[in-house]
N, C-alpha and C. Protein backbone atom coordinates (compact mmCIF):
# COMPACT_ATOMS: atom_id res chain seq x y z
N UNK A 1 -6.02 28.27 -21.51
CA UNK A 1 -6.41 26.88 -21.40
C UNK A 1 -7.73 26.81 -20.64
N UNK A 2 -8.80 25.91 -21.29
CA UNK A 2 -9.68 25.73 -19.89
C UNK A 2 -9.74 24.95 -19.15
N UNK A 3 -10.94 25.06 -18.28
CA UNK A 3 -10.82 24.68 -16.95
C UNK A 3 -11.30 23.15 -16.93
N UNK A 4 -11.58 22.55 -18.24
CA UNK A 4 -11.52 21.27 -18.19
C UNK A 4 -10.38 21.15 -18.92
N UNK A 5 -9.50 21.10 -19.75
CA UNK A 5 -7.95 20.68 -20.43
C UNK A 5 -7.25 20.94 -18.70
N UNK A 6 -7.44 21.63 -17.74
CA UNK A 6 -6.73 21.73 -17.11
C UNK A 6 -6.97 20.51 -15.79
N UNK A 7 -7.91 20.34 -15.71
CA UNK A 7 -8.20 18.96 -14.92
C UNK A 7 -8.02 17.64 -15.71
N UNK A 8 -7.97 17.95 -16.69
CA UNK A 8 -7.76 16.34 -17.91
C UNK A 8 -5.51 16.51 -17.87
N UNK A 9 -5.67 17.18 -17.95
CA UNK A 9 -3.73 17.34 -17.52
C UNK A 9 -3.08 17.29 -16.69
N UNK A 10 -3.69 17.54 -15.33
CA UNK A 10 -3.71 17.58 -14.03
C UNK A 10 -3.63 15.63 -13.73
N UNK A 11 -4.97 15.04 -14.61
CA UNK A 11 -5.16 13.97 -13.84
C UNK A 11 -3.98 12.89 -14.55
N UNK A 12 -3.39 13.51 -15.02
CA UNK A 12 -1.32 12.63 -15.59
C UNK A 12 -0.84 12.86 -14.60
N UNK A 13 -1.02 13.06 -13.74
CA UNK A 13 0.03 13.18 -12.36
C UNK A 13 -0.11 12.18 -11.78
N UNK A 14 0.70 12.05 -10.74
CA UNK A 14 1.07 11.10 -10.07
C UNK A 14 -0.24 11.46 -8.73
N UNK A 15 -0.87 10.87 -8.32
CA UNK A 15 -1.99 11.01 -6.65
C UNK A 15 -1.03 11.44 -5.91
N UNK A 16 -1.45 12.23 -5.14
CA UNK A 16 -0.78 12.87 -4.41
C UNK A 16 -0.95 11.95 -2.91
N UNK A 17 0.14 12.04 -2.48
CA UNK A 17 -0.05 11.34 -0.75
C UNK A 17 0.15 12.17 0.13
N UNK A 18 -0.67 12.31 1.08
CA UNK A 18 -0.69 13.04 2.17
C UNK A 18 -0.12 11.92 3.18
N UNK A 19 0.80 12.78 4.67
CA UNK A 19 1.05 12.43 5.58
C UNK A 19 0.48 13.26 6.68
N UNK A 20 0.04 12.72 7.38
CA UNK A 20 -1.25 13.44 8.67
C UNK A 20 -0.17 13.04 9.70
N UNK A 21 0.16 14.07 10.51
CA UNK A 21 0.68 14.13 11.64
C UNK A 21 -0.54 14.74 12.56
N UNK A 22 -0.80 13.70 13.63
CA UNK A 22 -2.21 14.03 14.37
C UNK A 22 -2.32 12.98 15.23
N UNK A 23 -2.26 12.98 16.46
CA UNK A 23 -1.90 12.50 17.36
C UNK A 23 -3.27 12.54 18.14
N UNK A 24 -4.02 13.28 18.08
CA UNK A 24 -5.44 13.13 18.44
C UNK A 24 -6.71 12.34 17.71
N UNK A 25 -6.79 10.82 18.33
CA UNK A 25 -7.19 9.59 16.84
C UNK A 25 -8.23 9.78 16.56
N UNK A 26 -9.18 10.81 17.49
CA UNK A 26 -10.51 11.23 17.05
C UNK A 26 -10.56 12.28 15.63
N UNK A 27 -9.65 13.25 16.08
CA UNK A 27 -9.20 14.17 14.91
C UNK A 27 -8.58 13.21 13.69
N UNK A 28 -7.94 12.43 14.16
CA UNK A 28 -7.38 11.56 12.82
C UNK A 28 -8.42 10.63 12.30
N UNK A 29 -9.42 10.16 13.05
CA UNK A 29 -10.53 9.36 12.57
C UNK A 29 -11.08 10.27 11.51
N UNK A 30 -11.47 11.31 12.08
CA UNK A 30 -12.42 12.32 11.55
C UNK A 30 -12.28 12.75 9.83
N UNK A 31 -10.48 12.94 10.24
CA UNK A 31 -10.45 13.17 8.49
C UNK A 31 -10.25 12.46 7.90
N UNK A 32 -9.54 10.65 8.19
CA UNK A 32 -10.09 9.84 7.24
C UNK A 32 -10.94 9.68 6.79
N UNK A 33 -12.22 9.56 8.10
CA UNK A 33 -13.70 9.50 7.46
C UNK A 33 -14.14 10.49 5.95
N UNK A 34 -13.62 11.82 6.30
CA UNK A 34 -14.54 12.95 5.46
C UNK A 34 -13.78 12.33 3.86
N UNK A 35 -12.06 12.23 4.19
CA UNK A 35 -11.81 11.67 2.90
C UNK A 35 -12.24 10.72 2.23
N UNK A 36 -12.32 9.68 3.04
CA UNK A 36 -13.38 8.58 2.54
C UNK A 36 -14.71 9.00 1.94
N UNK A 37 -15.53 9.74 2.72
CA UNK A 37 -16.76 10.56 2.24
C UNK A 37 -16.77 10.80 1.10
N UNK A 38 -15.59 11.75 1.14
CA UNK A 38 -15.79 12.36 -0.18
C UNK A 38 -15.05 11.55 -1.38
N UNK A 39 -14.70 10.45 -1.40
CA UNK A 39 -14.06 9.64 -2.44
C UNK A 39 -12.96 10.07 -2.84
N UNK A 40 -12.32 10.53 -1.73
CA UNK A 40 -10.62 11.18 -1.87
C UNK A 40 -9.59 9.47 -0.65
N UNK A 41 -9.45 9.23 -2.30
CA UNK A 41 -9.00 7.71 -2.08
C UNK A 41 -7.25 7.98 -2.16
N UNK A 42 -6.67 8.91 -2.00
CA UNK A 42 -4.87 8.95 -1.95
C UNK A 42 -4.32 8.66 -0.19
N UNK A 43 -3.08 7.99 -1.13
CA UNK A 43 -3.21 7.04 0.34
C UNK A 43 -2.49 8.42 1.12
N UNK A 44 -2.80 7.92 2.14
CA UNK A 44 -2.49 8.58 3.88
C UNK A 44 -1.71 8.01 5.05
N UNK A 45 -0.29 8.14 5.01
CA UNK A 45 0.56 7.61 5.91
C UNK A 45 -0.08 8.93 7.62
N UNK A 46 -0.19 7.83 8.70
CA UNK A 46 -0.30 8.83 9.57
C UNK A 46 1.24 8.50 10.69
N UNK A 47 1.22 9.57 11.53
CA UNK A 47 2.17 9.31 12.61
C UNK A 47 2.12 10.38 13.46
N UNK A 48 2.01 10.54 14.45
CA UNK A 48 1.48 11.00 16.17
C UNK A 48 2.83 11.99 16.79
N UNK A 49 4.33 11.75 16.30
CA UNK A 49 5.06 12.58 16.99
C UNK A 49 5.88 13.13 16.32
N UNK A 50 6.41 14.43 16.48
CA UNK A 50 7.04 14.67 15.70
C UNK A 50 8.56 14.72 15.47
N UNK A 51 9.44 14.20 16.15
CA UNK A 51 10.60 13.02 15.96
C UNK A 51 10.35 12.51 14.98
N UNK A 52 9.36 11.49 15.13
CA UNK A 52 8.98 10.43 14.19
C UNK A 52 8.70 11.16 12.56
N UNK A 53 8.04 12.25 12.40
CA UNK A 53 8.36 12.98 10.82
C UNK A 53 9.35 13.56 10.78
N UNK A 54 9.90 13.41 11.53
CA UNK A 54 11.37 14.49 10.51
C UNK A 54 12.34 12.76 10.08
N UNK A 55 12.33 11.82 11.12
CA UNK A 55 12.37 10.52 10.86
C UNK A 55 11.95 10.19 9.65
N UNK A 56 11.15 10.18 9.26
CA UNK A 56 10.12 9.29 8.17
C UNK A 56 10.70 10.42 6.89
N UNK A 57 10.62 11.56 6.83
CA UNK A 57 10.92 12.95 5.66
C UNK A 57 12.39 12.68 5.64
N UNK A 58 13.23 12.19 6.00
CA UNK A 58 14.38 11.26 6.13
C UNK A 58 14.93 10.26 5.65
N UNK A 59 13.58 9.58 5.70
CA UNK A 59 13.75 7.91 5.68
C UNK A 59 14.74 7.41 6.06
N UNK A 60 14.69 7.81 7.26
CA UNK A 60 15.62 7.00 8.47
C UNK A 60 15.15 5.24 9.34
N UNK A 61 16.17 4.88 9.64
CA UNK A 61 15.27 3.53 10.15
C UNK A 61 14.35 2.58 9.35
N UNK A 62 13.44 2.67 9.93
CA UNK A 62 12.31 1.71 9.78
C UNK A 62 11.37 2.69 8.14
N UNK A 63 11.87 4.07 8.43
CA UNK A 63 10.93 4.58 6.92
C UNK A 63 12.04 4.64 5.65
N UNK A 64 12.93 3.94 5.86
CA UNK A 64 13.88 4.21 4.70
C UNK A 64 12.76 3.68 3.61
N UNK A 65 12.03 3.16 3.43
CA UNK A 65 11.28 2.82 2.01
C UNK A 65 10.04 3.60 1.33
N UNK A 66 9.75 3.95 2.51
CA UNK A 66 8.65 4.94 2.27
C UNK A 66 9.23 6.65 1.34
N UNK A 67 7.87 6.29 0.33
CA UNK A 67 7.73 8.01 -0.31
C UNK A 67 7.97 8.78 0.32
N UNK A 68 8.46 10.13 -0.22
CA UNK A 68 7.98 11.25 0.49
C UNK A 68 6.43 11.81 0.19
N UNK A 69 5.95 12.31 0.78
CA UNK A 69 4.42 12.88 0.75
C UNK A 69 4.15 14.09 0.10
N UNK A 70 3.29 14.33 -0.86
CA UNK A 70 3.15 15.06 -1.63
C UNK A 70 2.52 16.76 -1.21
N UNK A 71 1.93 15.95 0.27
CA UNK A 71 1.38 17.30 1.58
C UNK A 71 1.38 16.69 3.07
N UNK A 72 1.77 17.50 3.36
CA UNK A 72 1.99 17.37 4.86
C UNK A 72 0.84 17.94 5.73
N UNK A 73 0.08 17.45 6.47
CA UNK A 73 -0.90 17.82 7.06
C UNK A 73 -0.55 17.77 8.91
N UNK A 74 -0.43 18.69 9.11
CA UNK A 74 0.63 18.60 10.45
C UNK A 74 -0.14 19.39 11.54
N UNK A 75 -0.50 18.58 12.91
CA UNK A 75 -0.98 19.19 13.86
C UNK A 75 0.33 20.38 15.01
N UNK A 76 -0.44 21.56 15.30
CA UNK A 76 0.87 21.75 16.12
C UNK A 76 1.06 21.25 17.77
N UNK A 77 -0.12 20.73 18.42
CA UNK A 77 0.38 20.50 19.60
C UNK A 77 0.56 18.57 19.27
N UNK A 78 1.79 18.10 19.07
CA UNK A 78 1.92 16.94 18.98
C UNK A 78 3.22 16.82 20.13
N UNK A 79 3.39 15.39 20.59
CA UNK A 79 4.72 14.81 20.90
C UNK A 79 5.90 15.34 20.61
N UNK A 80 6.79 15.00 21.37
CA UNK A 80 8.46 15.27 20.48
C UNK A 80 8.65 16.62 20.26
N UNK A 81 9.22 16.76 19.22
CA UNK A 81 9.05 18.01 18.39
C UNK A 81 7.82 18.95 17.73
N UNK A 82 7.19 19.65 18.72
CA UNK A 82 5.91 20.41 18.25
C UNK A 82 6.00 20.62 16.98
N UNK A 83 4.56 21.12 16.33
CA UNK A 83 4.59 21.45 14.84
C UNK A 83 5.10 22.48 14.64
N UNK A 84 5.70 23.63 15.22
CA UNK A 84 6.37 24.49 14.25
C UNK A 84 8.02 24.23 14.42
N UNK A 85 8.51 23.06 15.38
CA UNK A 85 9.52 22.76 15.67
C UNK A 85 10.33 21.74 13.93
N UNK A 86 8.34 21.15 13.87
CA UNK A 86 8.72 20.23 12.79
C UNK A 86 8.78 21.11 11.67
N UNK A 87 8.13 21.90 11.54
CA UNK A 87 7.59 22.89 10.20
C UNK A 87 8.95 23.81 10.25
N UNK A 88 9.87 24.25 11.14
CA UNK A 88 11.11 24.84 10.80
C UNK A 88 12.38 23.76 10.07
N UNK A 89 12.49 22.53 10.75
CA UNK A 89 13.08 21.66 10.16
C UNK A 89 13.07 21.74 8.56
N UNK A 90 12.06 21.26 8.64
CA UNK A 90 11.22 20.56 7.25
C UNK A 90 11.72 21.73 6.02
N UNK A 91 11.20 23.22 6.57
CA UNK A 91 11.74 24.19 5.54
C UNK A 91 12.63 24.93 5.51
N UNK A 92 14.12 23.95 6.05
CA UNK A 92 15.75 24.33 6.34
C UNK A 92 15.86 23.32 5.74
N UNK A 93 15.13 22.51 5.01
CA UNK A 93 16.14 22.00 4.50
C UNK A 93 15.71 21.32 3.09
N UNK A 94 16.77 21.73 2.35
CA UNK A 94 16.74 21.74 0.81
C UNK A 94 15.89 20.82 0.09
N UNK A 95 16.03 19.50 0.91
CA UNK A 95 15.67 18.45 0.32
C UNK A 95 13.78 18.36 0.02
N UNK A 96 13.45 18.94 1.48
CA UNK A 96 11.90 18.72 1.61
C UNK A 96 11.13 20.09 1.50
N UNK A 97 11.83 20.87 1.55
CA UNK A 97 11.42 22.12 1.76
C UNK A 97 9.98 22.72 0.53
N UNK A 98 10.38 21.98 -0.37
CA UNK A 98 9.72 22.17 -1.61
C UNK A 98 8.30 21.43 -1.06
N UNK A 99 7.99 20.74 -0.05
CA UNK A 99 6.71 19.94 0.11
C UNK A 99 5.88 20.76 0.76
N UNK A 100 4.63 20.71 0.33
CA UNK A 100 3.91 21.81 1.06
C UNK A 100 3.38 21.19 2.47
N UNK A 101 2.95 22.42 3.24
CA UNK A 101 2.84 21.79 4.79
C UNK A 101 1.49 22.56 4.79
N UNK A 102 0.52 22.22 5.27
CA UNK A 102 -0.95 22.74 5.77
C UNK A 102 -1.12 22.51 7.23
N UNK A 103 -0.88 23.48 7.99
CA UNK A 103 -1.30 23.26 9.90
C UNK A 103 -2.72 23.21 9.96
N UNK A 104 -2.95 22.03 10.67
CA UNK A 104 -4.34 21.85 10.53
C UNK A 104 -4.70 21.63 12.29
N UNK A 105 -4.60 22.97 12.65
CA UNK A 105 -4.97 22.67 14.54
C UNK A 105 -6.53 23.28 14.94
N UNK A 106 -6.39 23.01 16.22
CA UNK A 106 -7.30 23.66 16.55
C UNK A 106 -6.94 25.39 17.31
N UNK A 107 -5.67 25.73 17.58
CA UNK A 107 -5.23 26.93 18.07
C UNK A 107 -5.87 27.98 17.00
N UNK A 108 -6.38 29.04 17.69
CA UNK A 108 -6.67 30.20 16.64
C UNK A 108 -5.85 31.23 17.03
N UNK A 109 -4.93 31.05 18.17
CA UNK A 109 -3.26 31.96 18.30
C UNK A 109 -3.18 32.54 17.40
N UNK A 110 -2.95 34.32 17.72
CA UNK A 110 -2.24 35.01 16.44
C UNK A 110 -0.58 34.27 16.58
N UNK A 111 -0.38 34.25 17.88
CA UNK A 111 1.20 33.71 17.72
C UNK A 111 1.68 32.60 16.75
N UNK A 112 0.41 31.41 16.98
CA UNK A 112 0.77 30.22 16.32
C UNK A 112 0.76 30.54 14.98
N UNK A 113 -0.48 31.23 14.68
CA UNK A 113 -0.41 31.69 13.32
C UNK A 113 0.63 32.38 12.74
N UNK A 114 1.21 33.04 13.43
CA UNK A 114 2.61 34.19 13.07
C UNK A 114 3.87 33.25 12.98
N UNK A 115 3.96 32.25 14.21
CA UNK A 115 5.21 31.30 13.96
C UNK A 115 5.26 30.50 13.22
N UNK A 116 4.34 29.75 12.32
CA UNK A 116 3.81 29.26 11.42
C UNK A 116 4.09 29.80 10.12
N UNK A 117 3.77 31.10 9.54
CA UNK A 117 4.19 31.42 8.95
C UNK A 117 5.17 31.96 8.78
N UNK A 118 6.30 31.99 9.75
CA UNK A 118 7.11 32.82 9.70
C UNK A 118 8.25 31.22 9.08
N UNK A 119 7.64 30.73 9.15
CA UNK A 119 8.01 28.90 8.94
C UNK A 119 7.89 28.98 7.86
N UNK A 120 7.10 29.51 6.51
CA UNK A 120 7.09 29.43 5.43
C UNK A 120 5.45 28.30 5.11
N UNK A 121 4.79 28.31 6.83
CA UNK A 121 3.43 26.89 6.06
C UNK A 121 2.85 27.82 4.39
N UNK A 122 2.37 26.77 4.31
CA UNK A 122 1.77 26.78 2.90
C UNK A 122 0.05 27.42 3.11
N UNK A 123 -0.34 26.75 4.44
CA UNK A 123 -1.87 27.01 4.78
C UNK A 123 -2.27 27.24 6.21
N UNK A 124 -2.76 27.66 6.65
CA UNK A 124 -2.59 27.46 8.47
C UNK A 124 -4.31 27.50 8.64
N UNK A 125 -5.11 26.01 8.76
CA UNK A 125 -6.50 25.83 9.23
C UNK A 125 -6.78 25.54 10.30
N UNK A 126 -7.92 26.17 10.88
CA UNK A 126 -8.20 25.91 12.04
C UNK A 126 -9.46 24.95 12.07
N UNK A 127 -9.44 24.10 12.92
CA UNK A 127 -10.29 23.06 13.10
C UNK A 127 -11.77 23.28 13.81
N UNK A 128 -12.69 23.41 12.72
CA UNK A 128 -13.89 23.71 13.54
C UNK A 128 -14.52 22.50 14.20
N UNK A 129 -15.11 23.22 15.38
CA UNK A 129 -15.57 22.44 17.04
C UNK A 129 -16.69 21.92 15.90
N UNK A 130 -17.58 22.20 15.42
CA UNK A 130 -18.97 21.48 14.70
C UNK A 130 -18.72 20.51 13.66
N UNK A 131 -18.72 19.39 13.98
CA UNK A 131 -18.79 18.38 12.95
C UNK A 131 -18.37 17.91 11.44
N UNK A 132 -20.39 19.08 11.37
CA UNK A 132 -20.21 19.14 9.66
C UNK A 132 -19.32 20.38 9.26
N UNK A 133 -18.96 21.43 10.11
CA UNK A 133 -18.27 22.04 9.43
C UNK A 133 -16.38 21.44 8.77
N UNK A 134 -16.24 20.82 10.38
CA UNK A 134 -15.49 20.18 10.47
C UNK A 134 -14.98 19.04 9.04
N UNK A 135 -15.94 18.44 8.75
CA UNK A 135 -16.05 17.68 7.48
C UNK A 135 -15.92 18.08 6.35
N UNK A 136 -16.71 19.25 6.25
CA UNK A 136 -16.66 20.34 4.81
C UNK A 136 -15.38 20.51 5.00
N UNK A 137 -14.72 21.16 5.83
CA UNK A 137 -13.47 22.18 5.42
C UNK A 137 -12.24 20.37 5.71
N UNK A 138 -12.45 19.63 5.86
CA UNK A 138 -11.55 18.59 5.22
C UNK A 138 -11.70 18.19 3.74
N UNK A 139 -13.07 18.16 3.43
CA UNK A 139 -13.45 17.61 2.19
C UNK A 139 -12.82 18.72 0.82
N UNK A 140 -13.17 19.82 1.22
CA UNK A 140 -12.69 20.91 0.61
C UNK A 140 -10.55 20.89 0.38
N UNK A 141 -10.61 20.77 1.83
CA UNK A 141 -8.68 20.96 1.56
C UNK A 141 -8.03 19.76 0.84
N UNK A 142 -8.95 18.47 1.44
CA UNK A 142 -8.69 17.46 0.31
C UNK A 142 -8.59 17.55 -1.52
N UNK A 143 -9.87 17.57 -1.54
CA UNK A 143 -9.94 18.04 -2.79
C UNK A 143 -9.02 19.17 -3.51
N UNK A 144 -8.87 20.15 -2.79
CA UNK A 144 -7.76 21.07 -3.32
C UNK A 144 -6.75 20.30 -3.46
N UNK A 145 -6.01 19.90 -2.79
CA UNK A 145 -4.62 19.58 -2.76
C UNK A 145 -4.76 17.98 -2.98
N UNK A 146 -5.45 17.06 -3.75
CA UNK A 146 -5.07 16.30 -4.30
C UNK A 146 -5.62 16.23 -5.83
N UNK A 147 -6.52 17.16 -5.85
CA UNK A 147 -7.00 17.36 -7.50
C UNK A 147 -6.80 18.85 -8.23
N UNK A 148 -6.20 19.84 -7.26
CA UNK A 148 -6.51 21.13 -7.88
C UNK A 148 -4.66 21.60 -7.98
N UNK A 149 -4.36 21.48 -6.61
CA UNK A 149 -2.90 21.90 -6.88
C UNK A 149 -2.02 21.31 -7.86
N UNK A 150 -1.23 22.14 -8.13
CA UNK A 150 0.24 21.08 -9.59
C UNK A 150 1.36 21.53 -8.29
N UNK A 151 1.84 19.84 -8.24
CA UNK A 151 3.00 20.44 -7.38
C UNK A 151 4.18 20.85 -8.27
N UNK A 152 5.37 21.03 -7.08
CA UNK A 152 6.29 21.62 -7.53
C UNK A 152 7.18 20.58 -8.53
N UNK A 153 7.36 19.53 -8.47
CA UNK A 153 7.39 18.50 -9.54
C UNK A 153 7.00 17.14 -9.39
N UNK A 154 7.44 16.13 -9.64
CA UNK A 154 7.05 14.96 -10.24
C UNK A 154 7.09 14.01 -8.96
N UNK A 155 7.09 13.56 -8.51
CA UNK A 155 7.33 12.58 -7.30
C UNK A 155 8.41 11.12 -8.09
């Protein structure tokens, strides 16, 4: 198949929604902005602790109505339940496990990196201190994972 039939088949899918767990609103400003930038218009539920996503991946409470998210974009030093506290949850259990998770911190830890994957993440990025790099490598993971990946099924 080529590589345009495969973006013309791709775009029958459903937009993918990301949920940003990021508790730092500068960091969370930042990658709305780049998405915006880059005309990566899928909506973006955010939330700061991580109680509150295993809550919401639940739809417990107040998120009983809400989707589930098509990627999980998950910081690890958050509130509550740290990110690999959330990222073990998430892939114990049957229901969500299938959703991909991208750690998007600033730690360059071999540990974090090792517990992380030992979690099953899907991606483990580290957040560059410079701006524009900073921007590129959002604009880029965006774009991957709302125009390039096929998820695992249908939402």
């Amino acid at each position: 198949m080529s590589v345009y039939r495969k973006i013309i088949s791709m775009k029958n899918l459903q937009p993918v929604k990301f949920l940003l767990v990021e508790d730092d609103d500068a960091h969370a400003s930042l990658i709305m902005y780049a998405f915006k930038d880059h005309k990566i218009t899928n909506e973006i539920d955010r939330l700061i602790n991580g109680n509150e996503v295993i809550k919401y991946l639940r739809k417990e409470g107040e998120y009983k109505d809400k989707t589930l998210p098509g990627v999980i974009l998950l910081d690890l030093n958050i509130p509550g339940k740290d990110g690999i506290e959330v990222l073990d949850e998430i892939k114990k259990d049957k229901d969500l496990r299938h959703i991909p998770v991208v750690v998007l911190t600033t730690s360059r830890s071999l540990m974090d990196r090792q517990n992380a994957y030992k979690q099953y993440v899907n991606s483990y990025l580290v957040k560059p201190v410079d701006f524009d790099d900073f921007h590129e490598m959002i604009k880029e993971m965006g774009t991957y994972w709302s125009n390039w990946n096929v998820p695992s099924h249908d939402e």
